[in-house]
Protein backbone atom coordinates (compact mmCIF):
# COMPACT_ATOMS: atom_id res chain seq x y z
CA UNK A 1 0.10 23.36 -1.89
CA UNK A 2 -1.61 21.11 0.33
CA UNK A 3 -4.55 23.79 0.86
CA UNK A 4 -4.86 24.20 -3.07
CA UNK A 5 -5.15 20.53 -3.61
CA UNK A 6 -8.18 20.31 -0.85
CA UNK A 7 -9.72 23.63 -2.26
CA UNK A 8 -10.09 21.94 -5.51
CA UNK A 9 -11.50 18.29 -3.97
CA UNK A 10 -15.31 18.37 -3.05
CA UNK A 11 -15.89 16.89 0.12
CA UNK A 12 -16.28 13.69 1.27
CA UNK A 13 -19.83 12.41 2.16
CA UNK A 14 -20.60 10.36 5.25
CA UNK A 15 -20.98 7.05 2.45
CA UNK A 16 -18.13 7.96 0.78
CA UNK A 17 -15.86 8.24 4.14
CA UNK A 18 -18.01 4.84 5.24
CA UNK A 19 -16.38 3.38 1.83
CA UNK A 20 -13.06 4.29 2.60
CA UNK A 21 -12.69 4.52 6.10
CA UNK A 22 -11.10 1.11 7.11
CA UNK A 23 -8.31 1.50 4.28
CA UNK A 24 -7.96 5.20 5.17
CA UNK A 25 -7.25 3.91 9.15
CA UNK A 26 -4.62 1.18 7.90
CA UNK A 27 -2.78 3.89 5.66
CA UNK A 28 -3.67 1.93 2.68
CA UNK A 29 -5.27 5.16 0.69
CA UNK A 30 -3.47 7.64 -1.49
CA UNK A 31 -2.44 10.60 0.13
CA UNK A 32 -5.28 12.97 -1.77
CA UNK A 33 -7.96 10.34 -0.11
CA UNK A 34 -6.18 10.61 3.27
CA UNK A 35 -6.73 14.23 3.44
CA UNK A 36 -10.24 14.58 2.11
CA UNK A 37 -10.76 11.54 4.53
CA UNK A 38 -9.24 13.49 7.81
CA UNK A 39 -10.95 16.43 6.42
CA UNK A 40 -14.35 14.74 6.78
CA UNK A 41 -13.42 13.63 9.90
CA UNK A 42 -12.33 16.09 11.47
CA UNK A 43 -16.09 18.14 11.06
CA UNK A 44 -18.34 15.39 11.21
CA UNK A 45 -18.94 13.84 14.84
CA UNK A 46 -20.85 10.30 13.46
CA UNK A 47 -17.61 9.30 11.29
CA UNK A 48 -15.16 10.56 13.64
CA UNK A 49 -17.07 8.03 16.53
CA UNK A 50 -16.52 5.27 13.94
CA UNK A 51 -13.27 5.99 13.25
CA UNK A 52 -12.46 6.31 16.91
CA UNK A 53 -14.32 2.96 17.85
CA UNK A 54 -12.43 1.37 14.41
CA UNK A 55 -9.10 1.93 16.41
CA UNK A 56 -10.01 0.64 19.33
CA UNK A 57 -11.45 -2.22 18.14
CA UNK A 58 -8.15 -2.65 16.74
CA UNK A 59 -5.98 -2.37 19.66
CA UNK A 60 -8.02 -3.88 21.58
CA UNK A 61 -7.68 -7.26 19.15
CA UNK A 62 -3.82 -6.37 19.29
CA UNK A 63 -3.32 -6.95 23.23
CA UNK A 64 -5.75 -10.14 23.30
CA UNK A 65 -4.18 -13.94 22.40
CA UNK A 66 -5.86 -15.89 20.05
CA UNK A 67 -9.53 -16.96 21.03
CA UNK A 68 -9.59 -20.98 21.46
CA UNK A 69 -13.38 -21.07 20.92
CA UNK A 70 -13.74 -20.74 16.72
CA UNK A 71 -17.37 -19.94 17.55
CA UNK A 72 -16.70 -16.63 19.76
CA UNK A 73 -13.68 -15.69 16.90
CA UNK A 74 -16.40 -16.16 13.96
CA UNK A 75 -18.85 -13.69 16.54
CA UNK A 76 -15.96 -11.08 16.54
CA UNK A 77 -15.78 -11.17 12.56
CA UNK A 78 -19.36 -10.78 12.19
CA UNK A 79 -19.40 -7.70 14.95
CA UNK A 80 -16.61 -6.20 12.78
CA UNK A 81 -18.31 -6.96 9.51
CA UNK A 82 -21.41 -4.57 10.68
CA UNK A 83 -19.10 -1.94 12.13
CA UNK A 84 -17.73 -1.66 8.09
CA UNK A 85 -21.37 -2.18 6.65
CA UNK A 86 -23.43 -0.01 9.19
CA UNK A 87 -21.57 3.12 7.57
């Protein structure tokens, strides 16, 4: 079934994926986006890198305390903020 649904769905472009990717990584897409999302993923090298560096960017924020300087959070926002708009 799965196959028939993905047969039917065009693929996702590289601004389309861009669009969706950060929900798509915190599960927050419905499930026909997910797979036309992993889909795209899975064949194009670019996305895949941004997913990959979306996650670690992620866990990386998970292990680390709070920053005490507001200035060097707000840089870390900003960093993020291009990572989402850069795609």
């Amino acid at each position: 079934m799965i196959r028939r649904l993905r047969a039917r769905q065009r693929p996702l472009s590289c601004q389309a994926v861009g669009r969706l990717l950060q929900a798509y990584l915190d599960a927050e897409v419905p499930d026909t986006a997910a797979l036309l999302v992993a889909d795209h993923l899975d064949d194009c090298r670019r996305c895949g890198l941004e997913a990959e560096t979306y996650r670690a960017l992620v866990a990386s924020l998970a292990r680390l305390s709070p920053p005490d300087d507001p200035e060097r959070l707000e840089r870390l926002r900003s960093f993020a903020d291009e990572l989402v708009t850069a795609a």
